[in-house]
Protein backbone atom coordinates (compact mmCIF):
# COMPACT_ATOMS: atom_id res chain seq x y z
CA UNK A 1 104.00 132.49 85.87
CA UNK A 2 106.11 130.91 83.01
CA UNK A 3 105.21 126.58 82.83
CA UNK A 4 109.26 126.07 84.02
CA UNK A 5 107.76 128.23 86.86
CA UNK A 6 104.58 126.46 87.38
CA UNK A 7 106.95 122.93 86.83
CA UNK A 8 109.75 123.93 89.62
CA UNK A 9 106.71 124.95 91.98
CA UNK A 10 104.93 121.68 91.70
CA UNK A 11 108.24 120.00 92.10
CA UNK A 12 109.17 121.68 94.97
CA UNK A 13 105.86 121.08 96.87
CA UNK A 14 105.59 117.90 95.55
CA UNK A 15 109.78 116.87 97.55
CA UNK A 16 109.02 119.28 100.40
CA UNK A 17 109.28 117.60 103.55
CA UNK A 18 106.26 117.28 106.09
CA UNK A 19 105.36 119.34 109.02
CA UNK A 20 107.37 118.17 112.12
CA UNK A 21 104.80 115.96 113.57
CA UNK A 22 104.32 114.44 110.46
CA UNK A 23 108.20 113.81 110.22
CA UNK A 24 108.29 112.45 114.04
CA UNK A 25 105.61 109.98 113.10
CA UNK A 26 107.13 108.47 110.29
CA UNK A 27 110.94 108.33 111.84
CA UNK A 28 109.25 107.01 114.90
CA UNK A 29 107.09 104.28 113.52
CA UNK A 30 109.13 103.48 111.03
CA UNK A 31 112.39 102.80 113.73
CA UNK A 32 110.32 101.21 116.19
CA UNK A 33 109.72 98.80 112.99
CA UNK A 34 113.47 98.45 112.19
CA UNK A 35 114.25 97.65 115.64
CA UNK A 36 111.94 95.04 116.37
CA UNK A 37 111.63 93.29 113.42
CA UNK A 38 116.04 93.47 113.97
CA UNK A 39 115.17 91.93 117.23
CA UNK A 40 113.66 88.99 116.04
CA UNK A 41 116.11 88.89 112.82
CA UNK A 42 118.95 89.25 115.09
CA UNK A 43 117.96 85.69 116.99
CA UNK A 44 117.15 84.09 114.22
CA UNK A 45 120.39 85.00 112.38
CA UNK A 46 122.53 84.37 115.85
CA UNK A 47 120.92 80.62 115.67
CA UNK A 48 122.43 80.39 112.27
CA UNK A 49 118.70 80.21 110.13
CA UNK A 50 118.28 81.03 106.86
CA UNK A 51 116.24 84.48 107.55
CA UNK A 52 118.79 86.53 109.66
CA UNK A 53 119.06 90.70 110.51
CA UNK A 54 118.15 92.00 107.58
CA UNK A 55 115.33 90.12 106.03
CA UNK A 56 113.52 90.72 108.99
CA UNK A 57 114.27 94.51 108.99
CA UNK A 58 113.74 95.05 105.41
CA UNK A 59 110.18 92.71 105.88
CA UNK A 60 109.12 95.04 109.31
CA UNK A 61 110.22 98.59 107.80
CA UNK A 62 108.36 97.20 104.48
CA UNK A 63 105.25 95.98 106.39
CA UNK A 64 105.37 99.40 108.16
CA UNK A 65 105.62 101.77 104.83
CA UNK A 66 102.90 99.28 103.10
CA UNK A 67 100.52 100.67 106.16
CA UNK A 68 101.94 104.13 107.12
CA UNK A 69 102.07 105.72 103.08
CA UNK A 70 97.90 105.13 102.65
CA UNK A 71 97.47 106.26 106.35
CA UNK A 72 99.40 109.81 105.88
CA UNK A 73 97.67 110.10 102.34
CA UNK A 74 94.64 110.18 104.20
CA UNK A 75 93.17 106.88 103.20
CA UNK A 76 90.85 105.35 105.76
CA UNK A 77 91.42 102.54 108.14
CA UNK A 78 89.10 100.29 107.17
CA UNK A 79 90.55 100.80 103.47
CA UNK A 80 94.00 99.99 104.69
CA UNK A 81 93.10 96.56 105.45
CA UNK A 82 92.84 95.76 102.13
CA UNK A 83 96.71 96.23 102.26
CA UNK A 84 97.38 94.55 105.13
CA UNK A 85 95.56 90.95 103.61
CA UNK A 86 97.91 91.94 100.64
CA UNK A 87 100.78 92.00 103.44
CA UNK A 88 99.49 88.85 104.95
CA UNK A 89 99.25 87.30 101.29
CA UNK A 90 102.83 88.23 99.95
CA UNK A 91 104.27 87.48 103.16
CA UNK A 92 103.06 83.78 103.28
CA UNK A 93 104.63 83.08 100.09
CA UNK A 94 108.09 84.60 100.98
CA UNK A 95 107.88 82.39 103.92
CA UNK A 96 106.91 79.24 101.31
CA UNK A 97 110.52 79.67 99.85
CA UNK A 98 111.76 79.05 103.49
CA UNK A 99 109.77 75.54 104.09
CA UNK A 100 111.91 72.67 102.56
CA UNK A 101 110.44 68.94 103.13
CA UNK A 102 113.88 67.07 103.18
CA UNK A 103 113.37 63.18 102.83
CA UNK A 104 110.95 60.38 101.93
CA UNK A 105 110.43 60.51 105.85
CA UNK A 106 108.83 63.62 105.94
CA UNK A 107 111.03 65.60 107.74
CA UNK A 108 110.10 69.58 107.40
CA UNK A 109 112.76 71.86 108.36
CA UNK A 110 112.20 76.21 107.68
CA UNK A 111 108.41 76.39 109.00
CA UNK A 112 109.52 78.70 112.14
CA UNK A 113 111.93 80.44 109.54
CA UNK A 114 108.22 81.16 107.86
CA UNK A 115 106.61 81.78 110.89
CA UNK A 116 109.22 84.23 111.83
CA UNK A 117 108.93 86.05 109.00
CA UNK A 118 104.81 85.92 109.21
CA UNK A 119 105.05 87.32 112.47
CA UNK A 120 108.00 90.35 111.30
CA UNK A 121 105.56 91.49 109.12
CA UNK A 122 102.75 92.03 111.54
CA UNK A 123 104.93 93.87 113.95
CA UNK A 124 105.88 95.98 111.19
CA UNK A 125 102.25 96.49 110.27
CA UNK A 126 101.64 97.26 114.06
CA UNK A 127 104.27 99.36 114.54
CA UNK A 128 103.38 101.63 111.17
CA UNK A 129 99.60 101.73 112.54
CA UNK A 130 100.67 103.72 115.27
CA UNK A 131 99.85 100.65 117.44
CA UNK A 132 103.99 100.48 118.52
CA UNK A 133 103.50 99.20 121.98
CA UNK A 134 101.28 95.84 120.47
CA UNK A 135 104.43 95.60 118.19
CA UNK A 136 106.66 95.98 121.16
CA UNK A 137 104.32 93.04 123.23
CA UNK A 138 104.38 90.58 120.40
CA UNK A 139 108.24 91.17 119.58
CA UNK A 140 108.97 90.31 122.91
CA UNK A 141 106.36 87.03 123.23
CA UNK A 142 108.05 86.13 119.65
CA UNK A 143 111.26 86.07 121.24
CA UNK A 144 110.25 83.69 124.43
CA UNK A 145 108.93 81.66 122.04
CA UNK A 146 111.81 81.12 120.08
CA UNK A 147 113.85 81.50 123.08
CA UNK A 148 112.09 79.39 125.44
CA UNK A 149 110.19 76.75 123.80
CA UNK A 150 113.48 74.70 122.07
CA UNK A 151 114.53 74.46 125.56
CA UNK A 152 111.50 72.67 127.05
CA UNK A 153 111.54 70.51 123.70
CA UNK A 154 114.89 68.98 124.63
CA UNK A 155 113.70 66.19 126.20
CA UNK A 156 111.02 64.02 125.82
CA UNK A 157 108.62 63.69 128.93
CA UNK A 158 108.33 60.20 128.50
CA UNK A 159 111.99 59.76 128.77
CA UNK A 160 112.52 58.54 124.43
CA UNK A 161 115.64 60.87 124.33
CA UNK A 162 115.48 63.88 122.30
CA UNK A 163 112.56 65.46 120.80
CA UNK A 164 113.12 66.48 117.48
CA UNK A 165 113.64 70.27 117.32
CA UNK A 166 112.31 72.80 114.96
CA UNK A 167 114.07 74.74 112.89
């Protein structure tokens, strides 16, 4: 075998695509990813915040491949955790960008941007784990949370008029 041989060999296994279970669980883990993490994006982009549909996406499907590529190469669980404090790491200083402290008064506005952001990322690691319905569970608490809460916040129990809302 002539080395153009031996070099369009390697090539070719090196592109070839994976067995069909293989390919499932990588389309599979990797949409459940893009359509939660577009879940949460989606609401946070429909309440006009700075983080919207596709950061969240490209932060879930990210999340997922940062977990999912040293799983199918064969690496060990335990090992992958590594990764996911990396995740956890680089994730909390995207979200940092998002914080801004506006006046002399203190006010904070952009943590639940962060937090939203924090949180895409785990279901994206969930969801390439293999662990899609604990992705699935915390997408939808995520989204009562964001849903729900600002509407008990409205009002103050004590009757003082509005409580101020996060953003």
């Amino acid at each position: 075998m002539s080395v153009l041989e031996q070099i369009g060999a390697s090539v070719a296994r090196e592109l070839a695509l994976p067995d069909v279970d293989t390919a499932t669980t990588i389309v599979v883990r990797v949409l459940v990813a893009a359509v939660l993490g577009g879940m949460v994006g989606w609401e946070r982009e429909h309440k006009g915040r700075a983080a919207g549909l596709k950061t969240h996406i490209l932060v879930s499907i990210g999340s997922a491949l940062f977990v999912l590529a040293p799983l199918l190469s064969g690496i060990e669980g335990g090992d992958v955790t590594r990764v996911m404090q990396g995740i956890v790491s680089g994730i909390g200083f995207l979200g940092a960008g998002a914080i801004l402290k506006l006046d002399k008064g203190g006010r904070v506005e952009g943590l639940t941007t962060a937090a939203g952001v924090w949180m895409t990322a785990a279901i994206g690691m969930a969801a390439g784990m293999g662990q899609e319905m604990v992705a699935l569970v915390t997408t939808v608490m995520a989204l009562l949370v964001v849903g729900a809460v600002p509407r008990l916040q409205r009002k103050d129990p004590a009757g003082h008029g509005d409580v101020p809302r996060d953003v």
